[in-house]
Structures are given as C-alpha cells and as structure tokens.
Protein backbone atom coordinates (compact mmCIF):
# COMPACT_ATOMS: atom_id res chain seq x y z
CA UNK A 1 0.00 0.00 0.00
CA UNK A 2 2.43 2.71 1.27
CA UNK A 3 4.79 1.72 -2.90
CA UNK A 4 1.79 2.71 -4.03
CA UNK A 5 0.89 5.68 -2.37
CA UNK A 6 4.36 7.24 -3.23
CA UNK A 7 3.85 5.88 -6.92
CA UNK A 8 0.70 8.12 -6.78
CA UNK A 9 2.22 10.81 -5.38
CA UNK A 10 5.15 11.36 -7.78
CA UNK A 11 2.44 11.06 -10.42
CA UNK A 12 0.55 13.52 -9.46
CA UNK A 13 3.54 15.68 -8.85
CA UNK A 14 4.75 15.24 -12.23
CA UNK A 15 0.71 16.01 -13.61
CA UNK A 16 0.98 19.09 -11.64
CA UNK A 17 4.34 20.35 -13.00
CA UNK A 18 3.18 19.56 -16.68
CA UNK A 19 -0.03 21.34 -16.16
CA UNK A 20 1.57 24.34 -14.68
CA UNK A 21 4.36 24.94 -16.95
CA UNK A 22 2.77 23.76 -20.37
CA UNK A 23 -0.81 24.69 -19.78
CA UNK A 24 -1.15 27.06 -17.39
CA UNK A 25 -5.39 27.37 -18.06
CA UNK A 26 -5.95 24.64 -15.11
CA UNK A 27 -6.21 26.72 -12.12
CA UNK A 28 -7.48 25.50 -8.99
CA UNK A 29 -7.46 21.80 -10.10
CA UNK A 30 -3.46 21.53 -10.74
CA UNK A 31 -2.98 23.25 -7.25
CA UNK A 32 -5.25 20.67 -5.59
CA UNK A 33 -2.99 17.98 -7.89
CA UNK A 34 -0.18 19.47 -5.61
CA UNK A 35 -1.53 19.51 -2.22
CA UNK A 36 -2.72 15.86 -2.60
CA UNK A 37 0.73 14.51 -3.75
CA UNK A 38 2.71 16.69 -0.71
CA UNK A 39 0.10 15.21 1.74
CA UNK A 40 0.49 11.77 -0.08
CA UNK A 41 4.37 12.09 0.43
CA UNK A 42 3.89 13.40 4.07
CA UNK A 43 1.97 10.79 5.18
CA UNK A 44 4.41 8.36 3.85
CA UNK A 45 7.24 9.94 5.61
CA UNK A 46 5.27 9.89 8.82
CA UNK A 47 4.52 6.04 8.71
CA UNK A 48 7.78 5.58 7.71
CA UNK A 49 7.43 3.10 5.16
C-alpha cells in the first residue's frame, strides 16, 4: 500500500508540473494535484514506510 501511495504521489507531482508549466489554463485543479501529492508524500514519511 504505502509503494503505491508514493507511486501516486510522484504522479501527481509530475501532472501538476506539466499542467503548470505547459498549460497554465488549469487553475485551482493543478494546485489541488499538488496539495494531494505533498500530503500523499507526508503521510508516507510519517509512517515511515
């Protein structure tokens, strides 16, 4: 569960950066891509898996 999490994470991370940098008309819904990957990663930290 917690390889899969992170897999998600970087996923969305990477989603995010091409959305902001290549089409910047997403708006709200590439910052929310963001904040779900950091709190994805920080809960992953946090269990330490």
């Amino acid at each position: 569960m917690g390889n899969l999490l992170y897999l998600i994470a970087v996923i969305l991370v990477i989603i995010w950066i091409f959305g902001a940098f290549v089409s910047p008309f997403g708006g709200g819904l590439i910052h929310i891509l963001l904040v779900i990957a950091v709190i994805a990663i920080l809960l992953r930290i946090i269990r330490g898996a």
